[in-house]
ModelCIF file with pLDDT and N, C-alpha, C, O atoms, coordinates in Angstrom:
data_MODEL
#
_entry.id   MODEL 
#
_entity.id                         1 
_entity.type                       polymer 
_entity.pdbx_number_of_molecules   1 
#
_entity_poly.entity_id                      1 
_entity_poly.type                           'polypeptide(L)' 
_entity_poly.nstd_linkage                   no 
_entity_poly.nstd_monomer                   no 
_entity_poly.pdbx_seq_one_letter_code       
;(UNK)(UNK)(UNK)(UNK)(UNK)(UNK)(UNK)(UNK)(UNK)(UNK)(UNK)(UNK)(UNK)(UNK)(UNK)(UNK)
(UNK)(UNK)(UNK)(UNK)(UNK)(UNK)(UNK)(UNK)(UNK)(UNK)(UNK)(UNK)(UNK)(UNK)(UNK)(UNK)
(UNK)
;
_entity_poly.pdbx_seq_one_letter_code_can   XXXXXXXXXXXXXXXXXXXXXXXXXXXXXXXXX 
_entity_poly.pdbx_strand_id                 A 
#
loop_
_entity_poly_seq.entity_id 
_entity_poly_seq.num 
_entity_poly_seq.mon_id 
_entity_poly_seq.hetero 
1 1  UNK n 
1 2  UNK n 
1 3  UNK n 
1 4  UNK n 
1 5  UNK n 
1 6  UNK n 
1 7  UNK n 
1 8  UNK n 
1 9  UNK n 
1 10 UNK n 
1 11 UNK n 
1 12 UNK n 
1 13 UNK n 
1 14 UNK n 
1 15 UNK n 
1 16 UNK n 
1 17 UNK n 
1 18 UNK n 
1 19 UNK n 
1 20 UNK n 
1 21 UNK n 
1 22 UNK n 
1 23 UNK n 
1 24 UNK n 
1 25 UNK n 
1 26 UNK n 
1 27 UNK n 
1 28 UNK n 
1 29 UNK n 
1 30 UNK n 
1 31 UNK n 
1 32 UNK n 
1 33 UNK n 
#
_struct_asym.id          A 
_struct_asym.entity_id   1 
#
loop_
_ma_qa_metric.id 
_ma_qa_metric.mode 
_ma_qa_metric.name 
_ma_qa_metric.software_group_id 
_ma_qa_metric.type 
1 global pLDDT . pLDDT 
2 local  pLDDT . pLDDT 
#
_ma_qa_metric_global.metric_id      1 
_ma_qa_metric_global.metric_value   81.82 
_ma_qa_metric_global.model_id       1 
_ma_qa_metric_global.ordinal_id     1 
#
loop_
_ma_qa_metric_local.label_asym_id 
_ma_qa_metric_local.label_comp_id 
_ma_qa_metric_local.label_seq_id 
_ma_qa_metric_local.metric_id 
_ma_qa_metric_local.metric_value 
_ma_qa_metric_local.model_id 
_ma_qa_metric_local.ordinal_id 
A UNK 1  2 80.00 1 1  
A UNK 2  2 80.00 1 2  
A UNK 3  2 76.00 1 3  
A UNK 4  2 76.00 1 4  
A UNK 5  2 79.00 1 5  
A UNK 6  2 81.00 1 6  
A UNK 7  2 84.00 1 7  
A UNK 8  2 82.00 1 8  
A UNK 9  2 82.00 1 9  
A UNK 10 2 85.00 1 10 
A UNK 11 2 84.00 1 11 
A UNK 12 2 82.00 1 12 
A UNK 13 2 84.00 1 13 
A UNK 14 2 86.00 1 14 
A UNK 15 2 84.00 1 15 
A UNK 16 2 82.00 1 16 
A UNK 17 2 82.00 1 17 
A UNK 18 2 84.00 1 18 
A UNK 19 2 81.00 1 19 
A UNK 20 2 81.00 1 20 
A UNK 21 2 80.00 1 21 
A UNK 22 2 77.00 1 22 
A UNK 23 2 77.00 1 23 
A UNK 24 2 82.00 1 24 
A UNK 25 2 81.00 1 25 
A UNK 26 2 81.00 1 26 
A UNK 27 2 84.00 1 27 
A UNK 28 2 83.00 1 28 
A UNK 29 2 83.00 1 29 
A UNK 30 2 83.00 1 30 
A UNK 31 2 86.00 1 31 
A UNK 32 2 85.00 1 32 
A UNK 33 2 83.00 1 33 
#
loop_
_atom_site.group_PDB 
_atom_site.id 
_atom_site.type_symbol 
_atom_site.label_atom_id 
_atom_site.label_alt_id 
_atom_site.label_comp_id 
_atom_site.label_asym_id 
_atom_site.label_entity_id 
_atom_site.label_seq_id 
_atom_site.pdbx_PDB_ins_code 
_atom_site.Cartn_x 
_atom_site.Cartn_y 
_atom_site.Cartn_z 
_atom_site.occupancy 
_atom_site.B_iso_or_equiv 
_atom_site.pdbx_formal_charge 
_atom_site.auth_seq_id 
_atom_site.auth_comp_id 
_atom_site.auth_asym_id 
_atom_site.auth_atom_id 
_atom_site.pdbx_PDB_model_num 
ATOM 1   N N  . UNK A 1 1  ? 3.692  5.704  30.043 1.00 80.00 ? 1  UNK A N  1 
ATOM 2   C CA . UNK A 1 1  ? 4.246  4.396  29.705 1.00 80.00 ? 1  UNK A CA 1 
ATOM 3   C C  . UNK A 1 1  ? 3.723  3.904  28.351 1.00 80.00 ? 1  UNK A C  1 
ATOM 4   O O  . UNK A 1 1  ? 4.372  3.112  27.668 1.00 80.00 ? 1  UNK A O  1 
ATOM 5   N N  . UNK A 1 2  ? 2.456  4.425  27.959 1.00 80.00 ? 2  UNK A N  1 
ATOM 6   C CA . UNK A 1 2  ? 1.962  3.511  26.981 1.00 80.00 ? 2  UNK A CA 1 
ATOM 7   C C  . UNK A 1 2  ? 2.340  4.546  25.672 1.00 80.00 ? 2  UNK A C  1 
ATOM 8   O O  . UNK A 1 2  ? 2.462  4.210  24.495 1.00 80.00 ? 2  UNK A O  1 
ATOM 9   N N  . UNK A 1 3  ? 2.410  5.208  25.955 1.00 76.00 ? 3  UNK A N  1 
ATOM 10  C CA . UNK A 1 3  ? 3.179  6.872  24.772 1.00 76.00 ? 3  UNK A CA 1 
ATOM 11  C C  . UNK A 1 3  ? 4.519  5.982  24.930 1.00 76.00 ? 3  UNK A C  1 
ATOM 12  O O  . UNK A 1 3  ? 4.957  5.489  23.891 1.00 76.00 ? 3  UNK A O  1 
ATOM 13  N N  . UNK A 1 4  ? 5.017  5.803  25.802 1.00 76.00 ? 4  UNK A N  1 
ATOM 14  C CA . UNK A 1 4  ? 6.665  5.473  25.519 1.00 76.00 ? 4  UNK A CA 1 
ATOM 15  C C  . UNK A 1 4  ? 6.966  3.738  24.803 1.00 76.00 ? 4  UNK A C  1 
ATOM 16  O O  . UNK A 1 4  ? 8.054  3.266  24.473 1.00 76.00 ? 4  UNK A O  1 
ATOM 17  N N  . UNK A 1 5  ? 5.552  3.057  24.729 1.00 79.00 ? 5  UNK A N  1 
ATOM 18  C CA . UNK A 1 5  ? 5.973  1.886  24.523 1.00 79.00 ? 5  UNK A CA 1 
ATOM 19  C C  . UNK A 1 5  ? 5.775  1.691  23.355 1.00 79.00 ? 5  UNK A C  1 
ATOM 20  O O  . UNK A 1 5  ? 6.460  0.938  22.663 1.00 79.00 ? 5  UNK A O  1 
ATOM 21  N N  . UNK A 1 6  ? 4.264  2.706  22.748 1.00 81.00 ? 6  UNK A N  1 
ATOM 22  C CA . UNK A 1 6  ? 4.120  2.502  21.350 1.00 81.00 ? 6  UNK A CA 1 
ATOM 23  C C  . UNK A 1 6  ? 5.335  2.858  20.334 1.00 81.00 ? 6  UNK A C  1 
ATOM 24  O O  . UNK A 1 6  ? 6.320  3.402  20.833 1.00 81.00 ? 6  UNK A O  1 
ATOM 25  N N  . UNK A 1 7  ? 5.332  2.654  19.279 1.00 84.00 ? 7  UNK A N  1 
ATOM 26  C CA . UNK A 1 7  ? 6.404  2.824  18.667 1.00 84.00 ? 7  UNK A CA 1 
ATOM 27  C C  . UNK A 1 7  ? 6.199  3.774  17.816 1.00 84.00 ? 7  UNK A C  1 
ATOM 28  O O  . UNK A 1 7  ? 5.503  3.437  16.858 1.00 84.00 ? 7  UNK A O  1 
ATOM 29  N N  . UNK A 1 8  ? 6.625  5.036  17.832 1.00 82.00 ? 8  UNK A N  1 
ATOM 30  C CA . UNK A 1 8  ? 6.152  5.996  16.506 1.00 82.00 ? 8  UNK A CA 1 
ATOM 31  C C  . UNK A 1 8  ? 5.969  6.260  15.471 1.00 82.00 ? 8  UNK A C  1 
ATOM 32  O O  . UNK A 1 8  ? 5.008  6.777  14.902 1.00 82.00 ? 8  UNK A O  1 
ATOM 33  N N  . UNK A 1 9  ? 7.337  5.754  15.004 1.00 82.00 ? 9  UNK A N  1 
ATOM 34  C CA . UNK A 1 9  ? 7.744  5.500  13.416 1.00 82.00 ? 9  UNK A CA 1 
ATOM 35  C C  . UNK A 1 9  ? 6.114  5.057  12.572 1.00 82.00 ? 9  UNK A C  1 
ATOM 36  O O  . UNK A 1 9  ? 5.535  5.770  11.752 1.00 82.00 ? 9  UNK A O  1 
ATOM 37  N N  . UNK A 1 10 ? 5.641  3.651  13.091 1.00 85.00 ? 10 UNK A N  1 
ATOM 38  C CA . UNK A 1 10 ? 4.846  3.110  12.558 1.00 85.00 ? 10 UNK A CA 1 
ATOM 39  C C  . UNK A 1 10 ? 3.325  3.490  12.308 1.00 85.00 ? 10 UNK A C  1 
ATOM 40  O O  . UNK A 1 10 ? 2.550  3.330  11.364 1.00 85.00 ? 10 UNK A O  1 
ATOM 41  N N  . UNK A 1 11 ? 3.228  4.126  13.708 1.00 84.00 ? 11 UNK A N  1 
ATOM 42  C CA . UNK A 1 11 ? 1.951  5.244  13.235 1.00 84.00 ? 11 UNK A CA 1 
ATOM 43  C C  . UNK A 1 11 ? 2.092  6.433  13.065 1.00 84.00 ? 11 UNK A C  1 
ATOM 44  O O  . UNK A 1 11 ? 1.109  7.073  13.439 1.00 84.00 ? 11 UNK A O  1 
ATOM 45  N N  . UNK A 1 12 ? 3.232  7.265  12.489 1.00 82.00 ? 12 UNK A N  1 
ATOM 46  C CA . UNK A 1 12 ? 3.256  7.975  12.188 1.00 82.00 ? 12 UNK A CA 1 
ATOM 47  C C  . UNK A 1 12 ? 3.260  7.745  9.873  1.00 82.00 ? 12 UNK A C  1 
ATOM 48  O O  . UNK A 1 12 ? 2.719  8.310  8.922  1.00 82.00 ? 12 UNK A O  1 
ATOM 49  N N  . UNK A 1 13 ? 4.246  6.571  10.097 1.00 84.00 ? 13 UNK A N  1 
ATOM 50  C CA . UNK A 1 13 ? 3.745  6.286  8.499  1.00 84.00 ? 13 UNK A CA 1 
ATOM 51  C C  . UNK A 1 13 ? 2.261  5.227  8.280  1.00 84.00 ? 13 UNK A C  1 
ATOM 52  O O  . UNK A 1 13 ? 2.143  4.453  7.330  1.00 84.00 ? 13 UNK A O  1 
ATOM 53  N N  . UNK A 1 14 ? 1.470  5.364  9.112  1.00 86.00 ? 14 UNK A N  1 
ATOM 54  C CA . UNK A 1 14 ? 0.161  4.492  8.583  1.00 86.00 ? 14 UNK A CA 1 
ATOM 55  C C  . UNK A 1 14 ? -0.612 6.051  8.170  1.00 86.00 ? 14 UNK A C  1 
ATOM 56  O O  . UNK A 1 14 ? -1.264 6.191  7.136  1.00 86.00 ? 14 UNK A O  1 
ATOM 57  N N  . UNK A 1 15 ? -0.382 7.231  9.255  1.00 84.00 ? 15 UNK A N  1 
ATOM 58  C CA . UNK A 1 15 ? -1.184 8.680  9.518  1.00 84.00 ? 15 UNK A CA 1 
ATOM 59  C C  . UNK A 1 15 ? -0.700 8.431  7.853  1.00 84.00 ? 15 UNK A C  1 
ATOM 60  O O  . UNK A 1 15 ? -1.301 7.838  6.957  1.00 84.00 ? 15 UNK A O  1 
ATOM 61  N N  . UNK A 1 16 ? 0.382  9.003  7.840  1.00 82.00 ? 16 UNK A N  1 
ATOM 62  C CA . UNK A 1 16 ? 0.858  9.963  6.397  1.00 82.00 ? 16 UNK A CA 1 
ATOM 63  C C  . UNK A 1 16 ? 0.166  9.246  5.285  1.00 82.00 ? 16 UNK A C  1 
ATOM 64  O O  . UNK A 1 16 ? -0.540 9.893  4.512  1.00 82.00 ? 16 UNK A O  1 
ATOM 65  N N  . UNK A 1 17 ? 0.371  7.484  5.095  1.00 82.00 ? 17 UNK A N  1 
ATOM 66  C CA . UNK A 1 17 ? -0.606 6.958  3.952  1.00 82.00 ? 17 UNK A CA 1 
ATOM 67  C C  . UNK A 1 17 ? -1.636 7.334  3.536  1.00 82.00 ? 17 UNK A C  1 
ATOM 68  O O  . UNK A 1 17 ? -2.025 7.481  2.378  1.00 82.00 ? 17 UNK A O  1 
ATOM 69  N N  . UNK A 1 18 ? -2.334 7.580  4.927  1.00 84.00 ? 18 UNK A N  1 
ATOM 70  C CA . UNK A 1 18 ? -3.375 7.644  4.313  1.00 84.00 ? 18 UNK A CA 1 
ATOM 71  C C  . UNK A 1 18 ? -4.040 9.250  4.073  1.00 84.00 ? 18 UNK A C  1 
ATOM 72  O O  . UNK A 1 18 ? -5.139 9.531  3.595  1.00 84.00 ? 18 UNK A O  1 
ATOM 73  N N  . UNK A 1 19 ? -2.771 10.349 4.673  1.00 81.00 ? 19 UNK A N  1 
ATOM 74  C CA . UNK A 1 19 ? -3.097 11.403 3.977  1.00 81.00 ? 19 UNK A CA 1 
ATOM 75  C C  . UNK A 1 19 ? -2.635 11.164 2.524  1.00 81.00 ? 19 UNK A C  1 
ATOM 76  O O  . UNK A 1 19 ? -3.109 11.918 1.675  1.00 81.00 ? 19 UNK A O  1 
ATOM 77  N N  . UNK A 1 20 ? -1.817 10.262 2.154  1.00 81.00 ? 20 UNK A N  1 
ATOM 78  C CA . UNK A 1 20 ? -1.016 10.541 0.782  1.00 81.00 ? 20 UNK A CA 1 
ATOM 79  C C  . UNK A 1 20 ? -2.420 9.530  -0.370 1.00 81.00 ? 20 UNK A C  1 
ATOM 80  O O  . UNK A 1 20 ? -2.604 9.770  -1.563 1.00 81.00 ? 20 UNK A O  1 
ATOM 81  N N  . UNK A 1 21 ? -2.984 8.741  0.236  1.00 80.00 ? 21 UNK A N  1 
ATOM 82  C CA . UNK A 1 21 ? -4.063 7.781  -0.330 1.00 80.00 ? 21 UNK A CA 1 
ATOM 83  C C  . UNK A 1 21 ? -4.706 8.795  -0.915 1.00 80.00 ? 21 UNK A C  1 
ATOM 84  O O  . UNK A 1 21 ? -4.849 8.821  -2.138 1.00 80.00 ? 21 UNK A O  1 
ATOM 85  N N  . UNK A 1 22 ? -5.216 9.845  -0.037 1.00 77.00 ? 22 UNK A N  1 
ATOM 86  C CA . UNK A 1 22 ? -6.324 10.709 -0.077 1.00 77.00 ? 22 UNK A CA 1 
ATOM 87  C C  . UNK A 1 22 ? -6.240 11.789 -0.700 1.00 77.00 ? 22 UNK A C  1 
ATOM 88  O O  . UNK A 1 22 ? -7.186 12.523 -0.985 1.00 77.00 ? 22 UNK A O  1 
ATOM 89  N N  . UNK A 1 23 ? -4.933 11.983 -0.992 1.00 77.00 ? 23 UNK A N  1 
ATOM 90  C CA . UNK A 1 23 ? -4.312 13.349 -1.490 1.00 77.00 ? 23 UNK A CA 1 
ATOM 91  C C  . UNK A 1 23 ? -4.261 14.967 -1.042 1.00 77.00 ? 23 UNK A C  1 
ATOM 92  O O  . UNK A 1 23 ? -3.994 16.067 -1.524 1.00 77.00 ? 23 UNK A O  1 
ATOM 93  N N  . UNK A 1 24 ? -4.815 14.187 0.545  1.00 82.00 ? 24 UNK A N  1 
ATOM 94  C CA . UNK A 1 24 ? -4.594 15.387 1.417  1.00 82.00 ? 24 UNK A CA 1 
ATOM 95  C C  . UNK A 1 24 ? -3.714 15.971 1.334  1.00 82.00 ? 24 UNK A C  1 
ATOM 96  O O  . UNK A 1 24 ? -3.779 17.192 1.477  1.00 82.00 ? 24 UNK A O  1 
ATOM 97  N N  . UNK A 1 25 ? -2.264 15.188 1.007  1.00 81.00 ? 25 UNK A N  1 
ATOM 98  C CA . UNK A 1 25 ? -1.434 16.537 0.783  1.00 81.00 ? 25 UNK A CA 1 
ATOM 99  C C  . UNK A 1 25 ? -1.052 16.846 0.017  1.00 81.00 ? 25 UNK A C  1 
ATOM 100 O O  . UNK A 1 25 ? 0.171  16.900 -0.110 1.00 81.00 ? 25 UNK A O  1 
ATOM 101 N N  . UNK A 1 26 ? -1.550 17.067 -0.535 1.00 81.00 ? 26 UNK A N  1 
ATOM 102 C CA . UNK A 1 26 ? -1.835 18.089 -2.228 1.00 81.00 ? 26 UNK A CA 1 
ATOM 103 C C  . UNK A 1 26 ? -2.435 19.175 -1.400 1.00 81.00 ? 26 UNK A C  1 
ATOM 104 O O  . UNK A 1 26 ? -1.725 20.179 -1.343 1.00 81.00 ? 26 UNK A O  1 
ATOM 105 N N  . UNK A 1 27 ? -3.747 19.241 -0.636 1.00 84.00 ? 27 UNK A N  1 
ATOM 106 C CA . UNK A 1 27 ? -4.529 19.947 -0.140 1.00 84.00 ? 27 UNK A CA 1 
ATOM 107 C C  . UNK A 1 27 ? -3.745 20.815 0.521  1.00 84.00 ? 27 UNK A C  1 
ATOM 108 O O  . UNK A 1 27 ? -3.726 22.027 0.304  1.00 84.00 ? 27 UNK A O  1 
ATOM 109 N N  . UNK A 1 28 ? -2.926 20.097 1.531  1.00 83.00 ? 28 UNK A N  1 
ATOM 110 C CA . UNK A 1 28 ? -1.643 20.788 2.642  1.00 83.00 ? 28 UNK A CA 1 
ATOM 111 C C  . UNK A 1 28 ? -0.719 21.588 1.845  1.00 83.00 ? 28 UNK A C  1 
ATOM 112 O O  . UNK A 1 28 ? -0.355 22.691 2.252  1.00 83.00 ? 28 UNK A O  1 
ATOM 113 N N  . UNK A 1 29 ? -0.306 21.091 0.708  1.00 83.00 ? 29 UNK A N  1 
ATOM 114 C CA . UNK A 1 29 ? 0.812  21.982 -0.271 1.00 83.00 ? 29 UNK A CA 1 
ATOM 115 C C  . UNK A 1 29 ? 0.063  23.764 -0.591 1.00 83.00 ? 29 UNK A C  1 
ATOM 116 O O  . UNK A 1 29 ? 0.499  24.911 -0.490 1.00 83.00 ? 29 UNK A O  1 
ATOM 117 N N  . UNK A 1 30 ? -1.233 23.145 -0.999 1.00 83.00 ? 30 UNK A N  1 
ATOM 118 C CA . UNK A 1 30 ? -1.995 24.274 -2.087 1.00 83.00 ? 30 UNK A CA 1 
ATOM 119 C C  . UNK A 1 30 ? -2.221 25.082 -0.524 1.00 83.00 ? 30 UNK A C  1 
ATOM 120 O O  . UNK A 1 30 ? -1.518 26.090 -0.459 1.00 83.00 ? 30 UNK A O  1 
ATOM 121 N N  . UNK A 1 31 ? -2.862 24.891 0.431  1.00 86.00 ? 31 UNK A N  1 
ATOM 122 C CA . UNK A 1 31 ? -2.847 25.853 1.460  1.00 86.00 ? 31 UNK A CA 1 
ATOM 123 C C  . UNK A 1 31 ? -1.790 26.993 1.939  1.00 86.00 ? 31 UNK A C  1 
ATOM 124 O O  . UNK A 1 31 ? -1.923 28.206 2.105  1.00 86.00 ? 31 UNK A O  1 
ATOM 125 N N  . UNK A 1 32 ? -0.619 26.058 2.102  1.00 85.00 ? 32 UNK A N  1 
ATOM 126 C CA . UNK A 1 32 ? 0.804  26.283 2.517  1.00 85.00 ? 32 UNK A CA 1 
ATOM 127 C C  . UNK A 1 32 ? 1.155  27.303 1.479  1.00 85.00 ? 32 UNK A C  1 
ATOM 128 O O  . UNK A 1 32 ? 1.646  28.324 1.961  1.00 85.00 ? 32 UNK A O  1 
ATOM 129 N N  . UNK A 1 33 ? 1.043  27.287 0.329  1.00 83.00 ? 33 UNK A N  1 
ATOM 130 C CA . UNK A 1 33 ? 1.628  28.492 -0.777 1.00 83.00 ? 33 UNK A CA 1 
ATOM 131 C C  . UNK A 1 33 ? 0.585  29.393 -0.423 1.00 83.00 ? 33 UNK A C  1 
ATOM 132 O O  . UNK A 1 33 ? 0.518  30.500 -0.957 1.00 83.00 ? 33 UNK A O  1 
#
């Protein structure tokens, strides 16, 4: 219930900020090649 009530969208773009703040994914790109 509480998985179905939260809303995803929104923590899924707070996660990504703050990989993108951090420039983790730069890190994720350079791995990935």
């Amino acid at each position: 219930r509480k998985l179905h009530e939260t809303p995803a969208a929104p923590a899924l773009a707070r996660v990504l900020e703050l990989v993108v703040d951090g420039d983790r994914h730069q890190e994720v790109l350079s791995a990935a090649l």
